[in-house]
PDB file of N, CA and C in Angstrom:
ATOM      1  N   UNK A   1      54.768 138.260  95.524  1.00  0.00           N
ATOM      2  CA  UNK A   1      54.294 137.834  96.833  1.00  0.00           C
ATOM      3  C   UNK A   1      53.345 136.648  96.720  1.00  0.00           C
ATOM      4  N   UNK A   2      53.121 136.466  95.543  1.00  0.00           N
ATOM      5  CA  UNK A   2      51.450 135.247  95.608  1.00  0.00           C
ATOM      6  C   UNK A   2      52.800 134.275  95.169  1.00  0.00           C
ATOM      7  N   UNK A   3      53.868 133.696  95.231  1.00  0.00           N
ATOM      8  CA  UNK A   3      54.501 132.969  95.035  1.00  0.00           C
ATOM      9  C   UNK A   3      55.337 132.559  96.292  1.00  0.00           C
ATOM     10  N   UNK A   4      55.428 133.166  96.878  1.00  0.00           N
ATOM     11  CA  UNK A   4      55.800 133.559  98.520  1.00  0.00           C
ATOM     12  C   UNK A   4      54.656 132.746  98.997  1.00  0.00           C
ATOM     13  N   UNK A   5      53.194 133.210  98.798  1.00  0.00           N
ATOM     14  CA  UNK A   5      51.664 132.346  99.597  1.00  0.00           C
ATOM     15  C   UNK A   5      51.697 131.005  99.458  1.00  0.00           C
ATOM     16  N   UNK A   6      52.016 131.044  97.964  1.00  0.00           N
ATOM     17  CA  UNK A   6      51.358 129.448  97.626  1.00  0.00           C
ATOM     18  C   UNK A   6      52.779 128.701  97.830  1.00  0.00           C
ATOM     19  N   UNK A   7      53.914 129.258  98.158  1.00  0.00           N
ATOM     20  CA  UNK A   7      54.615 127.823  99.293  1.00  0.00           C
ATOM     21  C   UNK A   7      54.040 128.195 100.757  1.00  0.00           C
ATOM     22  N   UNK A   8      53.711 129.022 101.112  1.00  0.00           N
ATOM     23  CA  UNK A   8      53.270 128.924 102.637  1.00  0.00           C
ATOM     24  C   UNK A   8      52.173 128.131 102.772  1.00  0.00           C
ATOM     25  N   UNK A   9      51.254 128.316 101.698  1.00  0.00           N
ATOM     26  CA  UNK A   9      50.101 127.440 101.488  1.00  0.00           C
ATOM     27  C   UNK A   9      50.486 125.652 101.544  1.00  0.00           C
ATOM     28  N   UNK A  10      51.238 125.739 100.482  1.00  0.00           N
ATOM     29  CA  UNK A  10      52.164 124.069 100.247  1.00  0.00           C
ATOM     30  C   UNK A  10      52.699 123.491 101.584  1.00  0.00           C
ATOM     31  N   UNK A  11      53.188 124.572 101.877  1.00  0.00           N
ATOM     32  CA  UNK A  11      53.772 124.008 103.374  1.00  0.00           C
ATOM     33  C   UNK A  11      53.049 123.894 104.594  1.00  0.00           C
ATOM     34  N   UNK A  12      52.040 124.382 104.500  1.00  0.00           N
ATOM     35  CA  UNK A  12      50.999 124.241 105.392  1.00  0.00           C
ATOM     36  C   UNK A  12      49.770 122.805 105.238  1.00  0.00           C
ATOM     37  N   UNK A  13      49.856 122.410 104.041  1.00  0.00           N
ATOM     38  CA  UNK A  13      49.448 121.334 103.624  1.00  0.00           C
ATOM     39  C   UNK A  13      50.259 120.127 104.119  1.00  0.00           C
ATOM     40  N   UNK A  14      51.406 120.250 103.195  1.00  0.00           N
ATOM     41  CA  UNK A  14      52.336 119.471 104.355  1.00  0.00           C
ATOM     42  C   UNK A  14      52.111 119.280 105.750  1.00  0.00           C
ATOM     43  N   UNK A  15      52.500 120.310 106.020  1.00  0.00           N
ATOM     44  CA  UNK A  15      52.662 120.341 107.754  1.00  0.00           C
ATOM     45  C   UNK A  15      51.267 119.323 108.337  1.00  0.00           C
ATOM     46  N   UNK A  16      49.963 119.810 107.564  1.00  0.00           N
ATOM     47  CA  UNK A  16      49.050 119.120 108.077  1.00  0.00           C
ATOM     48  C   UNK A  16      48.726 117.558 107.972  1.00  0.00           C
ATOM     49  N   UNK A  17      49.406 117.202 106.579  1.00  0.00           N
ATOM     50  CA  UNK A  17      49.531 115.338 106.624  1.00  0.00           C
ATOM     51  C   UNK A  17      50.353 114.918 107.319  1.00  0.00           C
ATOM     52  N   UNK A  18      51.525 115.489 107.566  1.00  0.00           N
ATOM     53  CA  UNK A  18      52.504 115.072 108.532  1.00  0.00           C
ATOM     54  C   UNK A  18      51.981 114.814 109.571  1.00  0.00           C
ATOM     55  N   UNK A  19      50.816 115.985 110.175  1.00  0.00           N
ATOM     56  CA  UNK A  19      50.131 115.840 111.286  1.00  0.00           C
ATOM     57  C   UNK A  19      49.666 114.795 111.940  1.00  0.00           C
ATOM     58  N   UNK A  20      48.556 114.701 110.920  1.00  0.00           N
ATOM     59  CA  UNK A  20      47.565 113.662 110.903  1.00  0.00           C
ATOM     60  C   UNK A  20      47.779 112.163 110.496  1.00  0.00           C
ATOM     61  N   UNK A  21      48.949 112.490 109.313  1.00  0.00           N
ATOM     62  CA  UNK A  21      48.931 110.745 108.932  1.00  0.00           C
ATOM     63  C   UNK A  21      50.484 110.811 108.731  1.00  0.00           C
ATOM     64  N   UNK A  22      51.402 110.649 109.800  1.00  0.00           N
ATOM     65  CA  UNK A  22      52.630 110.526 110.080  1.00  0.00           C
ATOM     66  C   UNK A  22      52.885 109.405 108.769  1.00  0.00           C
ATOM     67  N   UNK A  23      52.851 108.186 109.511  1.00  0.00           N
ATOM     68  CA  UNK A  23      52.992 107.192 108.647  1.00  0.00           C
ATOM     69  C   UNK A  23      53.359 106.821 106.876  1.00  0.00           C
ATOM     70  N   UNK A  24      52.040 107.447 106.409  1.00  0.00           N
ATOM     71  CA  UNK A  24      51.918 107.718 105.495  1.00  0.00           C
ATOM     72  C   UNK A  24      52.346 108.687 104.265  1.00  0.00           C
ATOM     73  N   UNK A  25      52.761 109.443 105.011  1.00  0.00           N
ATOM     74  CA  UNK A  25      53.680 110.985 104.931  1.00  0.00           C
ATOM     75  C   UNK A  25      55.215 110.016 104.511  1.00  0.00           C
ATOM     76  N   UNK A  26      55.505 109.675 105.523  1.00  0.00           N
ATOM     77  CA  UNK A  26      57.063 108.835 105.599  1.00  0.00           C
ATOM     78  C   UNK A  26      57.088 108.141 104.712  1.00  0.00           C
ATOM     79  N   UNK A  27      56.124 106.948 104.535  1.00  0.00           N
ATOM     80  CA  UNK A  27      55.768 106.317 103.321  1.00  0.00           C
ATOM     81  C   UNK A  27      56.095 106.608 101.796  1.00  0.00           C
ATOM     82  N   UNK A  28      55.460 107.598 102.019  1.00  0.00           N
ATOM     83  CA  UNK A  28      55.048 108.534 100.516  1.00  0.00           C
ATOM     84  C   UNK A  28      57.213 109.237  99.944  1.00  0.00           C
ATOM     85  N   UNK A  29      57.650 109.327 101.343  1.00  0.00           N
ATOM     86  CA  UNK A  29      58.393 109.974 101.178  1.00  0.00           C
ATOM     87  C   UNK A  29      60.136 109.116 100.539  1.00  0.00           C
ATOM     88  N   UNK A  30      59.915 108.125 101.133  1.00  0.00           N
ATOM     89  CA  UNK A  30      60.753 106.617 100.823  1.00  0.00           C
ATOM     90  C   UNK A  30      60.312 106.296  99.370  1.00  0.00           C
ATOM     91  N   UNK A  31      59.593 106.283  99.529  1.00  0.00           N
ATOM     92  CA  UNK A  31      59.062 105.459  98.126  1.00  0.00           C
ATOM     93  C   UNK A  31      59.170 106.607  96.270  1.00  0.00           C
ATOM     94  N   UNK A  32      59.294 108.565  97.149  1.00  0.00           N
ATOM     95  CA  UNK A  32      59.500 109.051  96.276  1.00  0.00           C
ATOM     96  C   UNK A  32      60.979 109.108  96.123  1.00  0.00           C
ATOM     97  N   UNK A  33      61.579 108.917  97.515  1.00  0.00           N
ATOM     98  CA  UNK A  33      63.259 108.785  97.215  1.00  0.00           C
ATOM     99  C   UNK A  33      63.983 108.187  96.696  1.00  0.00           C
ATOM    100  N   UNK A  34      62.951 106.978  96.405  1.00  0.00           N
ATOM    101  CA  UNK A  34      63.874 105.853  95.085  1.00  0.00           C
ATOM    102  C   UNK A  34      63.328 105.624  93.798  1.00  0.00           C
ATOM    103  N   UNK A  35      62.693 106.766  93.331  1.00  0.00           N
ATOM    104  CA  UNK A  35      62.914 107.246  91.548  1.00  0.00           C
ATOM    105  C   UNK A  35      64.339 107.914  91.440  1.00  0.00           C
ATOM    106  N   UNK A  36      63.899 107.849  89.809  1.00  0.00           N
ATOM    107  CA  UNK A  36      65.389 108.087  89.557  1.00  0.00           C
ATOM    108  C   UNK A  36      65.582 109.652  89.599  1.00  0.00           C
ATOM    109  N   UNK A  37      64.913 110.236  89.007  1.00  0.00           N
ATOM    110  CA  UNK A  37      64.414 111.272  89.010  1.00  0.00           C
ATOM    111  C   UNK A  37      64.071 112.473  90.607  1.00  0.00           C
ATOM    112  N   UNK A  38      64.173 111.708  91.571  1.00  0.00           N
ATOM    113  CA  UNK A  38      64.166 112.632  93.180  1.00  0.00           C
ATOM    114  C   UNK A  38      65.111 113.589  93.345  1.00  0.00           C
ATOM    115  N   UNK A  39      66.571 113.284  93.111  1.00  0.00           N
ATOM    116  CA  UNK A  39      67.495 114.564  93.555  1.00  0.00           C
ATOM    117  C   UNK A  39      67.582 115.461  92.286  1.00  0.00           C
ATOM    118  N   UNK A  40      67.599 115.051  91.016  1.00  0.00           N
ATOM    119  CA  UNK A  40      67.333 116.612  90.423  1.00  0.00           C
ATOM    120  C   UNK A  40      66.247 117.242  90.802  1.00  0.00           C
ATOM    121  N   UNK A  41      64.973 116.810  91.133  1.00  0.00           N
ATOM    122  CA  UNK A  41      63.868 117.040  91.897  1.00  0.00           C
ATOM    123  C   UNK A  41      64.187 118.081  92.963  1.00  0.00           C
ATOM    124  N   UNK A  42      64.425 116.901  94.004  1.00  0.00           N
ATOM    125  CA  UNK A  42      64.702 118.263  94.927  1.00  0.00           C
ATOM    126  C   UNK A  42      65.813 119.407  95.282  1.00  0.00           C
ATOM    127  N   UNK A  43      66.878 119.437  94.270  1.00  0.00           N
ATOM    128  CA  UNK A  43      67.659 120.207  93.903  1.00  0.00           C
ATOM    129  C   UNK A  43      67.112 121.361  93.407  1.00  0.00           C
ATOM    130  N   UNK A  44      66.710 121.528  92.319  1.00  0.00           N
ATOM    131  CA  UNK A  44      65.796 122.146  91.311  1.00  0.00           C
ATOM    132  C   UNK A  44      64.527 123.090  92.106  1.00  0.00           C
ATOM    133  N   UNK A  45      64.065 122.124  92.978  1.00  0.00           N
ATOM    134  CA  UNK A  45      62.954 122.721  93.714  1.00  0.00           C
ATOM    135  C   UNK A  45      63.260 123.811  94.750  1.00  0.00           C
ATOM    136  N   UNK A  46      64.742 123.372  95.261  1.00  0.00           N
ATOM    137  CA  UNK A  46      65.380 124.503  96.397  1.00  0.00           C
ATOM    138  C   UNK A  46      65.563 125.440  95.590  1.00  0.00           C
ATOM    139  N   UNK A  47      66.299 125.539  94.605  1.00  0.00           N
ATOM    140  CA  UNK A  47      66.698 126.535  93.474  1.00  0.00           C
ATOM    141  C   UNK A  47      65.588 127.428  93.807  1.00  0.00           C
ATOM    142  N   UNK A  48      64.663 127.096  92.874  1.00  0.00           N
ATOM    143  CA  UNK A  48      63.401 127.464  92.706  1.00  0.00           C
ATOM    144  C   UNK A  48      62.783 128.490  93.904  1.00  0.00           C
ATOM    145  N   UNK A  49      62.653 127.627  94.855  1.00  0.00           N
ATOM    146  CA  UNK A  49      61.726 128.266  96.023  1.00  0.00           C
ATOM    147  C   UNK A  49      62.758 129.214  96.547  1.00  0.00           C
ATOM    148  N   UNK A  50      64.327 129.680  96.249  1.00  0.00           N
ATOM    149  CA  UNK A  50      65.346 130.246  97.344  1.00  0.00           C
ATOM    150  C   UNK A  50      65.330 131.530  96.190  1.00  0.00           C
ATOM    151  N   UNK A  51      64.994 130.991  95.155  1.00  0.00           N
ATOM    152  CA  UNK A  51      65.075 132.101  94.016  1.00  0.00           C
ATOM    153  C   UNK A  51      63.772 133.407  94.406  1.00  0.00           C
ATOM    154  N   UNK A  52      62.869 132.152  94.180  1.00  0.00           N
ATOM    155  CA  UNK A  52      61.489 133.080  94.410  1.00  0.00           C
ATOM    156  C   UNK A  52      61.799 134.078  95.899  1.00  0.00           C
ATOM    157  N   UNK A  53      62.540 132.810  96.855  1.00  0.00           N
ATOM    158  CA  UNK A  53      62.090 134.582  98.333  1.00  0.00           C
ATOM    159  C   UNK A  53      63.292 135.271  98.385  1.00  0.00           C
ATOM    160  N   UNK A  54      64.568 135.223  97.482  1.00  0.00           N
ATOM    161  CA  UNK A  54      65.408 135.799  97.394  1.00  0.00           C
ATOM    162  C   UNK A  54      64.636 137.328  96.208  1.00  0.00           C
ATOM    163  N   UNK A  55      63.935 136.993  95.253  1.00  0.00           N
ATOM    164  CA  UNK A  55      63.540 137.853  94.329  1.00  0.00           C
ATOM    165  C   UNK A  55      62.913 138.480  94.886  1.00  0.00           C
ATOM    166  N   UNK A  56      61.816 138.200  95.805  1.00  0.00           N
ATOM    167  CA  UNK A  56      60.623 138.812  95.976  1.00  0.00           C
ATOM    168  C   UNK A  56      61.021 139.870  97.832  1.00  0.00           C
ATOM    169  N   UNK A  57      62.527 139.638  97.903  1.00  0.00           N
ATOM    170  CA  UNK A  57      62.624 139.502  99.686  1.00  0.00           C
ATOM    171  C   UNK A  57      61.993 141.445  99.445  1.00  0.00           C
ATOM    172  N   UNK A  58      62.414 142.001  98.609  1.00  0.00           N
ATOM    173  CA  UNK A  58      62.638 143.792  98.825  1.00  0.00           C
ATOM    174  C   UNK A  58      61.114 144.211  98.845  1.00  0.00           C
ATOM    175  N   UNK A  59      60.410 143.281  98.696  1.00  0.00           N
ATOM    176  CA  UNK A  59      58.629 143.677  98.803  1.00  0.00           C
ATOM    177  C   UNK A  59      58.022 143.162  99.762  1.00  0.00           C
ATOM    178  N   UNK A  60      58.711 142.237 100.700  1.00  0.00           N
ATOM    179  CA  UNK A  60      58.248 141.781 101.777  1.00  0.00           C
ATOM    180  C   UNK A  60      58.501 142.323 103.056  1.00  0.00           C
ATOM    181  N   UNK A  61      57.866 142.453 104.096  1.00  0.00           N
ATOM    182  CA  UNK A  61      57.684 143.317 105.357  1.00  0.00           C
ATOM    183  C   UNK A  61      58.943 142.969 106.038  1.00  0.00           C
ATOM    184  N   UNK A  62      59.561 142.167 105.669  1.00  0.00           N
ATOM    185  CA  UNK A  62      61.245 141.646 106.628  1.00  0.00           C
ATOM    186  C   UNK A  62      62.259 141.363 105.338  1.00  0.00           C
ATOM    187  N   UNK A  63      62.402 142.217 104.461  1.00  0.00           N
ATOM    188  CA  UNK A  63      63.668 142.157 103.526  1.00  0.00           C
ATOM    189  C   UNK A  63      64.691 140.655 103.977  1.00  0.00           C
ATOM    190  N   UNK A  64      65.211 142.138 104.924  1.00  0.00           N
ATOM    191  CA  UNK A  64      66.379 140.757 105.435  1.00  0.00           C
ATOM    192  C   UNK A  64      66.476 139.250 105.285  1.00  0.00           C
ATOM    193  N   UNK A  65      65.359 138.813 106.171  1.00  0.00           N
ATOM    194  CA  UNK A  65      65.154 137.938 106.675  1.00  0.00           C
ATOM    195  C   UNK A  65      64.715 136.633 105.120  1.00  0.00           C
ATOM    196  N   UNK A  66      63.723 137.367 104.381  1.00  0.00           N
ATOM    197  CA  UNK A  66      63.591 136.602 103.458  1.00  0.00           C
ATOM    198  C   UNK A  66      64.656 136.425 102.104  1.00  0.00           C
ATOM    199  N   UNK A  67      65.324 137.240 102.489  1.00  0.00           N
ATOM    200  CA  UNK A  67      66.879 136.927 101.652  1.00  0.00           C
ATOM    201  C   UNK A  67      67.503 135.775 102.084  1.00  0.00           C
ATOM    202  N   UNK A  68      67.376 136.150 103.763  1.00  0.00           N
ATOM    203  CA  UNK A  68      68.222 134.996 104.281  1.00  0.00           C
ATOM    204  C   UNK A  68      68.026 133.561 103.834  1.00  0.00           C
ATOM    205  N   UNK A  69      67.063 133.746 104.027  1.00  0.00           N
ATOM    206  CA  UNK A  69      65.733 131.943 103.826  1.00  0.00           C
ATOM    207  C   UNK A  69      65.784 131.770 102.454  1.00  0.00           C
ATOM    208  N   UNK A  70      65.962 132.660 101.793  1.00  0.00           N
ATOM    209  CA  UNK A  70      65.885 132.276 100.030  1.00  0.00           C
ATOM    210  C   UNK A  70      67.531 131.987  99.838  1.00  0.00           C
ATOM    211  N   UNK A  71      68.708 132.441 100.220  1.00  0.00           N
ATOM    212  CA  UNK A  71      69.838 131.831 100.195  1.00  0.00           C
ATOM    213  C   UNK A  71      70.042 130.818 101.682  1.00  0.00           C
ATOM    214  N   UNK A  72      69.537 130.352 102.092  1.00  0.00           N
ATOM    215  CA  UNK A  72      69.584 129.008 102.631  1.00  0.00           C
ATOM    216  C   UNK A  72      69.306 127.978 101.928  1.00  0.00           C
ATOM    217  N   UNK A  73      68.327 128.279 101.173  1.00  0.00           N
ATOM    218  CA  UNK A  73      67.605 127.428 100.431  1.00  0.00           C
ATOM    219  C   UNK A  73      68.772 126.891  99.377  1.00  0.00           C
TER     220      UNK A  73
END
Protein backbone atom coordinates (compact mmCIF):
# COMPACT_ATOMS: atom_id res chain seq x y z
CA UNK A 1 0.00 0.00 0.00
CA UNK A 2 2.92 2.70 0.67
CA UNK A 3 3.59 2.14 -3.08
CA UNK A 4 -0.01 2.75 -3.98
CA UNK A 5 0.67 6.45 -1.62
CA UNK A 6 3.70 7.52 -3.05
CA UNK A 7 2.10 7.54 -6.72
CA UNK A 8 -0.90 9.27 -5.24
CA UNK A 9 1.57 11.47 -3.63
CA UNK A 10 3.54 11.86 -7.25
CA UNK A 11 0.45 12.54 -8.77
CA UNK A 12 -0.66 14.98 -6.63
CA UNK A 13 2.53 16.88 -7.12
CA UNK A 14 1.93 16.79 -10.58
CA UNK A 15 -1.46 17.74 -10.54
CA UNK A 16 -0.26 20.77 -8.53
CA UNK A 17 2.50 22.22 -11.17
CA UNK A 18 0.18 21.64 -13.79
CA UNK A 19 -1.90 23.88 -11.67
CA UNK A 20 0.05 26.57 -11.02
CA UNK A 21 2.64 26.69 -13.76
CA UNK A 22 0.77 25.29 -16.85
CA UNK A 23 3.35 26.52 -19.12
CA UNK A 24 6.12 25.23 -17.72
CA UNK A 25 4.74 21.81 -16.99
CA UNK A 26 4.19 21.60 -21.01
CA UNK A 27 7.59 22.84 -21.41
CA UNK A 28 9.24 20.41 -19.25
CA UNK A 29 7.17 17.89 -20.99
CA UNK A 30 8.30 18.53 -24.90
CA UNK A 31 11.57 18.91 -24.11
CA UNK A 32 11.50 15.40 -22.05
CA UNK A 33 9.82 13.88 -25.20
CA UNK A 34 12.75 14.37 -27.36
CA UNK A 35 15.46 12.25 -25.47
CA UNK A 36 16.16 9.29 -26.71
CA UNK A 37 15.52 7.51 -23.91
CA UNK A 38 11.40 8.85 -23.19
CA UNK A 39 9.37 5.88 -24.58
CA UNK A 40 11.23 3.08 -22.93
CA UNK A 41 10.69 5.52 -20.09
CA UNK A 42 7.33 5.77 -20.20
CA UNK A 43 6.59 2.29 -21.19
CA UNK A 44 8.49 0.81 -18.34
CA UNK A 45 6.92 3.27 -15.96
CA UNK A 46 3.19 2.06 -16.92
CA UNK A 47 4.49 -1.47 -16.45
CA UNK A 48 5.62 -0.57 -13.25
CA UNK A 49 2.86 1.53 -11.70
CA UNK A 50 -0.09 -1.17 -13.36
CA UNK A 51 2.05 -3.88 -11.74
CA UNK A 52 2.24 -2.26 -8.37
CA UNK A 53 -1.95 -1.62 -8.20
CA UNK A 54 -2.54 -4.78 -9.93
CA UNK A 55 -0.29 -6.57 -6.96
CA UNK A 56 -1.35 -4.70 -4.23
CA UNK A 57 -5.38 -4.44 -5.63
CA UNK A 58 -6.49 -7.66 -2.88
CA UNK A 59 -5.36 -5.29 0.16
CA UNK A 60 -7.01 -2.36 -0.96
CA UNK A 61 -10.61 -1.25 0.16
CA UNK A 62 -11.93 -1.57 -3.74
CA UNK A 63 -10.11 -4.84 -5.06
CA UNK A 64 -11.87 -4.54 -8.18
CA UNK A 65 -11.41 -1.39 -9.10
CA UNK A 66 -7.64 -1.23 -8.48
CA UNK A 67 -7.09 -4.23 -10.69
CA UNK A 68 -8.88 -2.44 -13.14
CA UNK A 69 -6.52 0.74 -13.09
CA UNK A 70 -3.43 -1.45 -12.71
CA UNK A 71 -4.42 -3.35 -16.07
CA UNK A 72 -5.24 -0.16 -17.83
CA UNK A 73 -2.14 0.90 -17.12
Amino acid sequence: MFLIAAFAVLMLLFSLIMLFRPHAFAQGIISFSELPYFHPFEVSSRLIAGGIFVAYAADSQFPLLFKAIGLVF
